[in-house]
C-alpha atoms as a PDB file:
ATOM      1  CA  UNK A   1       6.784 -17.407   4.854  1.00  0.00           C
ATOM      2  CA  UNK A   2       7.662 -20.502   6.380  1.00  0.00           C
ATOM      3  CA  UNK A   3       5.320 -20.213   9.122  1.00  0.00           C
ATOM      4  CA  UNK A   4       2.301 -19.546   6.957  1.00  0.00           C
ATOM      5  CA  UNK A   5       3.260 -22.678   5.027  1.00  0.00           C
ATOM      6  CA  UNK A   6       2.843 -24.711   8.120  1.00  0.00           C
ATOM      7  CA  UNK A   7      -0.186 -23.049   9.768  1.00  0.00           C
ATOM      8  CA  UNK A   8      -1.866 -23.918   6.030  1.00  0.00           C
ATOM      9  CA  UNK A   9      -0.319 -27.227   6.598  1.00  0.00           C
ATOM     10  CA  UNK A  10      -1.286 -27.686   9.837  1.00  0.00           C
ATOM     11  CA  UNK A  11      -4.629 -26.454   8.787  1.00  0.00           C
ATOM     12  CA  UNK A  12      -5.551 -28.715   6.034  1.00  0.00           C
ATOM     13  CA  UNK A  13      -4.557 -31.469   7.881  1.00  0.00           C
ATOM     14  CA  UNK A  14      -6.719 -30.722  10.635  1.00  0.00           C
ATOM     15  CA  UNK A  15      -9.705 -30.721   8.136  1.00  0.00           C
ATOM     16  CA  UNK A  16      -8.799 -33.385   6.385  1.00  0.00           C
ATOM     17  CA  UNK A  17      -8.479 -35.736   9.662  1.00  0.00           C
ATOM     18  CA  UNK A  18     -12.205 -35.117  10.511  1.00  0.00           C
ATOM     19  CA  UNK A  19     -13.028 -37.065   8.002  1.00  0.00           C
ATOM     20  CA  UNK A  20     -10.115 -39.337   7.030  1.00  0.00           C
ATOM     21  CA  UNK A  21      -5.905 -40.054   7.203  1.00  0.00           C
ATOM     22  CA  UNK A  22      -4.486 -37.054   5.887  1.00  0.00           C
ATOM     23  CA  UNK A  23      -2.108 -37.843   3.001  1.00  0.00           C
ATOM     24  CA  UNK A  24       1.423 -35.906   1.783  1.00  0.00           C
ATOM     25  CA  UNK A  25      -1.114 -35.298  -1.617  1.00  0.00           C
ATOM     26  CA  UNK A  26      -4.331 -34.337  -0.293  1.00  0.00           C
ATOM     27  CA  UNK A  27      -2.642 -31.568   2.362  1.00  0.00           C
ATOM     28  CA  UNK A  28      -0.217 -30.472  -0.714  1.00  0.00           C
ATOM     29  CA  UNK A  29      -3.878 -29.668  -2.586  1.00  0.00           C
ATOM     30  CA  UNK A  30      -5.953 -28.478   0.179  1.00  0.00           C
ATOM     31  CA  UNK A  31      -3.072 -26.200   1.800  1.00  0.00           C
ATOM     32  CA  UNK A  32      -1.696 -25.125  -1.642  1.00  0.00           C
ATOM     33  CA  UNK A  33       1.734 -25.911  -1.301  1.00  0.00           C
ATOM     34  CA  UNK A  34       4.892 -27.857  -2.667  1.00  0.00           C
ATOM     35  CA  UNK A  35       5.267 -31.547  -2.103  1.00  0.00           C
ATOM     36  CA  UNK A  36       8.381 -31.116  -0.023  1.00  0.00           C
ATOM     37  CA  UNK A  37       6.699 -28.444   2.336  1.00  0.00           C
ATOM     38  CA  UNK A  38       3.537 -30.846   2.159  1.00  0.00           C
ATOM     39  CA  UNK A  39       5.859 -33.930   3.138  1.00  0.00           C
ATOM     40  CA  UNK A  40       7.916 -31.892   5.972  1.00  0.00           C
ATOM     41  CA  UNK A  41       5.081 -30.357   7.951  1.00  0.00           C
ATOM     42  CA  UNK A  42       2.559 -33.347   7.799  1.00  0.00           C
ATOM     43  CA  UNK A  43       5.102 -35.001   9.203  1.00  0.00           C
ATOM     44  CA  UNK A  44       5.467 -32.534  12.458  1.00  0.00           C
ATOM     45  CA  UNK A  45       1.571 -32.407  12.458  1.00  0.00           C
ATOM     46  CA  UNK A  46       1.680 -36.572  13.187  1.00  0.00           C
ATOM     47  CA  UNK A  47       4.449 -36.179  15.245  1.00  0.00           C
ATOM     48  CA  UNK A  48       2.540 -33.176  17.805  1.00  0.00           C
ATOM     49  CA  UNK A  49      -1.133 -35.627  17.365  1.00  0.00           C
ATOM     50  CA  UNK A  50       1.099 -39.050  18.800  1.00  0.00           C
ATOM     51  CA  UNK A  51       2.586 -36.540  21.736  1.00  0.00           C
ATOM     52  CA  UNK A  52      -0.315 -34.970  22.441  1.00  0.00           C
ATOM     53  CA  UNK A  53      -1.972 -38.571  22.725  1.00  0.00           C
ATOM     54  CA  UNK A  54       0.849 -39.690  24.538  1.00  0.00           C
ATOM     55  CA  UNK A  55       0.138 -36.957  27.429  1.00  0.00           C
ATOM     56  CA  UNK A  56      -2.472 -38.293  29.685  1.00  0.00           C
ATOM     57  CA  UNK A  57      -3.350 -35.232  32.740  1.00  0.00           C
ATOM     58  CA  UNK A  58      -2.609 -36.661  36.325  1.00  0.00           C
ATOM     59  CA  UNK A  59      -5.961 -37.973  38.501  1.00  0.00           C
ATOM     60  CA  UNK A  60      -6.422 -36.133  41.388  1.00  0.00           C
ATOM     61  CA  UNK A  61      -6.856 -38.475  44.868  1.00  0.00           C
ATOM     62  CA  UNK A  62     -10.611 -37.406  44.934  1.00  0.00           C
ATOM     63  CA  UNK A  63     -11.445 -38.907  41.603  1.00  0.00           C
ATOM     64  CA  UNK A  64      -9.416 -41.764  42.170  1.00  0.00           C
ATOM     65  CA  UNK A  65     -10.537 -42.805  45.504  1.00  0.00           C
ATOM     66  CA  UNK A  66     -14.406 -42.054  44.197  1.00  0.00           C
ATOM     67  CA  UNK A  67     -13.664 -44.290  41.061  1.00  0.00           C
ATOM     68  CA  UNK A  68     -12.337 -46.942  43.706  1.00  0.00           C
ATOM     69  CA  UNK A  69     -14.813 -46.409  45.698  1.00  0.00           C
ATOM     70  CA  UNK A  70     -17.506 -47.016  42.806  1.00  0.00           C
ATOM     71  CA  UNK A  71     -15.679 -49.887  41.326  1.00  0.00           C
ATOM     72  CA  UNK A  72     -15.616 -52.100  44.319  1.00  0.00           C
ATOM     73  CA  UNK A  73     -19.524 -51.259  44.833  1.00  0.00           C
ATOM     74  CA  UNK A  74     -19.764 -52.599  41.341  1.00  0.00           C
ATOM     75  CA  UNK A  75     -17.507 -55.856  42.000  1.00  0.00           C
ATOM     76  CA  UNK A  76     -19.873 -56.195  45.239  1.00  0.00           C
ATOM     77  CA  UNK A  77     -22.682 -55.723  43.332  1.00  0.00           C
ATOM     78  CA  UNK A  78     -21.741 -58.070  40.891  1.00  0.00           C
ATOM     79  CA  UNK A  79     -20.657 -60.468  43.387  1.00  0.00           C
ATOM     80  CA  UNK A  80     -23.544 -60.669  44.957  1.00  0.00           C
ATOM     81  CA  UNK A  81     -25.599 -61.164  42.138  1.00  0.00           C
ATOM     82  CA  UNK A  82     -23.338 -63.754  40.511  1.00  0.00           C
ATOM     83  CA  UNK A  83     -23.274 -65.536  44.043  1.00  0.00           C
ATOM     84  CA  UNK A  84     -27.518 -65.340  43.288  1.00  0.00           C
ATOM     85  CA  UNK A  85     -27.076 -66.641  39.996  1.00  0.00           C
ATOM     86  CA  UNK A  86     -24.887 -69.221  40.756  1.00  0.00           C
ATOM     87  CA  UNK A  87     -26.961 -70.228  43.982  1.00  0.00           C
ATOM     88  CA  UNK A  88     -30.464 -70.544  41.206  1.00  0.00           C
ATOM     89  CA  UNK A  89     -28.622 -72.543  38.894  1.00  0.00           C
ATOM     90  CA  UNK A  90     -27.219 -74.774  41.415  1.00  0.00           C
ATOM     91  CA  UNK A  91     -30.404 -75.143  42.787  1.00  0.00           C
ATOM     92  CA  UNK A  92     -32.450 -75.270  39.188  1.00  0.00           C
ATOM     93  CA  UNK A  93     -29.530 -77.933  38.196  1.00  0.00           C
ATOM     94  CA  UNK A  94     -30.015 -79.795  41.379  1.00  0.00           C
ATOM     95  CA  UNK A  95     -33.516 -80.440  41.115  1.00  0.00           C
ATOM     96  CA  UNK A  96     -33.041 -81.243  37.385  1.00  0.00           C
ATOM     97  CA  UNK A  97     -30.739 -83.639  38.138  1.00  0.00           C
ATOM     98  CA  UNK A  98     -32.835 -85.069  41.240  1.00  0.00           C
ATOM     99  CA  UNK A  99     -36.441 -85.150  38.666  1.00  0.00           C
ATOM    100  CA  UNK A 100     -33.634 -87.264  35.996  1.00  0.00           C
ATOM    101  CA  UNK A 101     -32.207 -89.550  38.725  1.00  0.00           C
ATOM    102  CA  UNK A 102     -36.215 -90.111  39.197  1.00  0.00           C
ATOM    103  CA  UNK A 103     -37.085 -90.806  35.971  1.00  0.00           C
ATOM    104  CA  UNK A 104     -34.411 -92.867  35.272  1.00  0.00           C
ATOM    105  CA  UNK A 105     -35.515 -94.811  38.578  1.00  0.00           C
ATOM    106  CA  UNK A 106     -38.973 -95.327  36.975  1.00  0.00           C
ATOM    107  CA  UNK A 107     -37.692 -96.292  33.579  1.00  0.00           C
ATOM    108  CA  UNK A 108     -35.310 -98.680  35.137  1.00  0.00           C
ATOM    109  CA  UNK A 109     -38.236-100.015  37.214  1.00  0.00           C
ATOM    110  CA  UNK A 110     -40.489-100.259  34.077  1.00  0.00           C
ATOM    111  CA  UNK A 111     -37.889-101.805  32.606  1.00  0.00           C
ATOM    112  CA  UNK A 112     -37.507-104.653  35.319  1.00  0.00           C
ATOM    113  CA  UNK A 113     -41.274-105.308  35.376  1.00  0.00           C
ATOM    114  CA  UNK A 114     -41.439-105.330  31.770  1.00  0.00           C
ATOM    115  CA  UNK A 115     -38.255-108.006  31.881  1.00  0.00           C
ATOM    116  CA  UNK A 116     -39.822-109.892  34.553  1.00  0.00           C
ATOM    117  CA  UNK A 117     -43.646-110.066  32.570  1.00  0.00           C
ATOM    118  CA  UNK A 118     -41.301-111.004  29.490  1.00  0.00           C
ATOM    119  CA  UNK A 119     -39.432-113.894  31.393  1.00  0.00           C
ATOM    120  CA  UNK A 120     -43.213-114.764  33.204  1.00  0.00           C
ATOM    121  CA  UNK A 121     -44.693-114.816  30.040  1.00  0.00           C
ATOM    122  CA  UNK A 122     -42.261-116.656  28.286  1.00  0.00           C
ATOM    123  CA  UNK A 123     -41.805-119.406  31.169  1.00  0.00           C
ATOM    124  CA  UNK A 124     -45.877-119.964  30.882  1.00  0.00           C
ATOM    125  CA  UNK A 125     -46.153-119.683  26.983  1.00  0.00           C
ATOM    126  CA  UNK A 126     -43.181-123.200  27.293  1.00  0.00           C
ATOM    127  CA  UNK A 127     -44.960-124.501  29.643  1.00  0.00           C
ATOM    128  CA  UNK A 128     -48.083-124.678  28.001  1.00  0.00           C
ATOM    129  CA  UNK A 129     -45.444-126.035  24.722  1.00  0.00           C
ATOM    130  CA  UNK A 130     -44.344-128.452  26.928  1.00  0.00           C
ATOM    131  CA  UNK A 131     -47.907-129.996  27.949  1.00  0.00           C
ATOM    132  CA  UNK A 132     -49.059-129.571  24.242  1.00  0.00           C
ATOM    133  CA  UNK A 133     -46.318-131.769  23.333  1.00  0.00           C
ATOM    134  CA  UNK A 134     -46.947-134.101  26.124  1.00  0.00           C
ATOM    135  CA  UNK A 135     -50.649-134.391  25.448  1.00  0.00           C
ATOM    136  CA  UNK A 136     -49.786-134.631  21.553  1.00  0.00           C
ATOM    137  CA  UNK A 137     -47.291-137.703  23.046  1.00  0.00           C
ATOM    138  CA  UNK A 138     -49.738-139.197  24.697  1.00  0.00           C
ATOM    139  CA  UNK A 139     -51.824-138.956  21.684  1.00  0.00           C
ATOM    140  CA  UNK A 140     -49.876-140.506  19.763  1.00  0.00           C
ATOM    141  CA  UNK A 141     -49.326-143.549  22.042  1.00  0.00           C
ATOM    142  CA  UNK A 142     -53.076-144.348  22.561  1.00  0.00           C
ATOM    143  CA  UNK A 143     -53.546-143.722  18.702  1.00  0.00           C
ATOM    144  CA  UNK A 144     -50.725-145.996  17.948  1.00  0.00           C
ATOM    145  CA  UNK A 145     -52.388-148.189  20.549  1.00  0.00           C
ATOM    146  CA  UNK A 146     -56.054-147.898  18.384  1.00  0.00           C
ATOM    147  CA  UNK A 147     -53.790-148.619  15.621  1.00  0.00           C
ATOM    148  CA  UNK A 148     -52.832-152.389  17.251  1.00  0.00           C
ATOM    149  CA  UNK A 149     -56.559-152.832  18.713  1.00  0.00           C
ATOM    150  CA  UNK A 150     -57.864-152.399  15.556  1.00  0.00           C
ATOM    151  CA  UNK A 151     -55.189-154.479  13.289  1.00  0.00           C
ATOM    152  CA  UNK A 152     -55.578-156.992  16.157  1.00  0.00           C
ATOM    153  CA  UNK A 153     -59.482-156.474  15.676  1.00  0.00           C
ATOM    154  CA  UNK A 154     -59.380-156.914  11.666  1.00  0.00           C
ATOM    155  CA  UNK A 155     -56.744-159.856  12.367  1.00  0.00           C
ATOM    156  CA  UNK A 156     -59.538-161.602  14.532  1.00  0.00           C
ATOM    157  CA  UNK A 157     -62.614-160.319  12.535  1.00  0.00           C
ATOM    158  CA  UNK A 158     -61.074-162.267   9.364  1.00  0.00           C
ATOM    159  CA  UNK A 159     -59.938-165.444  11.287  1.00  0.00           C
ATOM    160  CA  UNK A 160     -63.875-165.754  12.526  1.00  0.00           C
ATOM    161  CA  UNK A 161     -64.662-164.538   8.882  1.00  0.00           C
ATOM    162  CA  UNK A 162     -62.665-167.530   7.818  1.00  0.00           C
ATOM    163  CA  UNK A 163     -63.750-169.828  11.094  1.00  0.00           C
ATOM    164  CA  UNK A 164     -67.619-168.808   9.706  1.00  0.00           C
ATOM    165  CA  UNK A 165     -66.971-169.778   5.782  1.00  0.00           C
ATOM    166  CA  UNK A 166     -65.297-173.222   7.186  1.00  0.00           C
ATOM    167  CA  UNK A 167     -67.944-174.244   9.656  1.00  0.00           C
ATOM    168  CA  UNK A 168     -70.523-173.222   6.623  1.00  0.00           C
ATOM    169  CA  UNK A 169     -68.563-175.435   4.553  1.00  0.00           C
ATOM    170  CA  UNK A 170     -68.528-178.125   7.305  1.00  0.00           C
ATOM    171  CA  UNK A 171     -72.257-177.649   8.022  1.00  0.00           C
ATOM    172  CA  UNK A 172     -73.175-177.855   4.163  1.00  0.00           C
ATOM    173  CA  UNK A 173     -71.120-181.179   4.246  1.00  0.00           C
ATOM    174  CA  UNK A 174     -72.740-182.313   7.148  1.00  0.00           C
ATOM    175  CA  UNK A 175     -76.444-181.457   5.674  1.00  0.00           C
ATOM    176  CA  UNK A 176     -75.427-183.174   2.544  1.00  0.00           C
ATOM    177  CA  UNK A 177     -74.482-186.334   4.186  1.00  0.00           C
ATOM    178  CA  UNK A 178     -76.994-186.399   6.102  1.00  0.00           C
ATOM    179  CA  UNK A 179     -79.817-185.907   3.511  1.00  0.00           C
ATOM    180  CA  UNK A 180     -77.707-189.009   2.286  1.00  0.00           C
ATOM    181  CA  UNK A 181     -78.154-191.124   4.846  1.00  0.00           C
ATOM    182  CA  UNK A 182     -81.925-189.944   5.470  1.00  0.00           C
ATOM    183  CA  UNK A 183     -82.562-191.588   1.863  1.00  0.00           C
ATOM    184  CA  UNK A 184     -80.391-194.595   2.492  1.00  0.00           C
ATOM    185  CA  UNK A 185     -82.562-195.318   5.601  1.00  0.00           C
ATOM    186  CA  UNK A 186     -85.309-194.619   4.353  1.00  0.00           C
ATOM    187  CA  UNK A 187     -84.510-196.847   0.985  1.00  0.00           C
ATOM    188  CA  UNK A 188     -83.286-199.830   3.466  1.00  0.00           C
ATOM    189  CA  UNK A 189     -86.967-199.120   5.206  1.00  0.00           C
ATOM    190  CA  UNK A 190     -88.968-199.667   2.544  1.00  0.00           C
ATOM    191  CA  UNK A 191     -87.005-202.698   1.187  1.00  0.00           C
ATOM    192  CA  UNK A 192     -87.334-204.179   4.984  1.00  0.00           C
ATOM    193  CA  UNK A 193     -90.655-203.397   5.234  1.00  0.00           C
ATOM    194  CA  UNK A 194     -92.190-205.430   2.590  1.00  0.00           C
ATOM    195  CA  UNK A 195     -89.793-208.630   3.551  1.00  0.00           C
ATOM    196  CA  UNK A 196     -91.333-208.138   7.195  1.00  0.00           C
ATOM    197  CA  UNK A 197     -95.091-208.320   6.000  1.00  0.00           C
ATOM    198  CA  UNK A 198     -94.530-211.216   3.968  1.00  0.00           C
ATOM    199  CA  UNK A 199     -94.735-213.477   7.039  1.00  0.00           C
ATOM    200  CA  UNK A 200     -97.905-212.505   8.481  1.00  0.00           C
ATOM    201  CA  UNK A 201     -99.647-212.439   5.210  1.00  0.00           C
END
């Protein structure tokens, strides 16, 4: 009796573990038995699964020795092809970093031309300031110097302007007077002229 209780134990709990964790309730159902005898013999059924588990069959030599034999043709193999790898992306990195150190070479260079037009081109740009503000200084001198001529020239202009109007005034004077005198000689001739016929007559 208490054998066939555990083979059904046993049993159910061999079905049930295909297809999940046998439990104390689901082996009590499937194997049709009390919870006690359900609790007691599930518990011998884990018990013979973890030693069974536990048991692992010795290797025999020949399978070892292949399987050591294999795995160091796989770690050579591997070797190898790491030492490949490694040997491309050295080589890949190498001339990635040699084509960047050029690049950078070119920009730097670019940059020093472009620094050097800059500095060019800003040295001729105040140079060209510089005589701009030279010639505008020189400018400014002979304008200022137009500036005297012609106050100078205006300054002289109206002292011969006034010069003119007095010799005018001078000349009119001199054209009055002497209209004057022209009819005080002639008035003195014609009162001598009669006095010096009288004689003769």
């Amino acid at each position: 009796m208490t054998s066939s209780v555990k083979d059904r134990v046993f049993t159910a709990a061999e079905q049930i573990s295909a297809e999940r964790r046998p439990t104390v309730s689901t082996v009590r159902a499937a194997a049709g038995v009390s919870n006690a005898d359900a609790t007691r013999y599930l518990k011998e059924w884990n018990e013979e699964k973890l030693a069974a588990g536990g048991q692992v069959a010795a290797t025999p030599p020949t399978l070892l020795e292949q399987a050591t034999r294999l795995a160091a043709a796989c770690w050579a193999e591997a070797s190898t092809q790491a030492a490949e790898r490694h040997t491309a992306v050295e080589t890949a990195w190498a001339q990635e970093r040699k084509d960047k150190d050029q690049e950078i070479a070119e920009l730097v260079a670019d940059l020093d031309k472009a620094a050097a037009e800059k500095e060019s081109a800003a040295a001729e740009f105040q140079a060209r300031i510089t005589a701009l503000e030279s010639g505008a200084k020189a400018l400014e001198q002979q304008l200022a110097a137009l500036g005297s001529e012609l106050q100078e020239a205006r300054a002289a202009e109206r002292a011969a302007a006034g010069a003119t109007a007095e010799a005018e005034k001078k000349l009119a004077s001199a054209e009055a007077r002497s209209a004057t005198l022209e009819k005080v000689h002639n008035a003195l001739l014609q009162r001598v002229a009669p006095e010096a016929k009288a004689p003769g007559a």
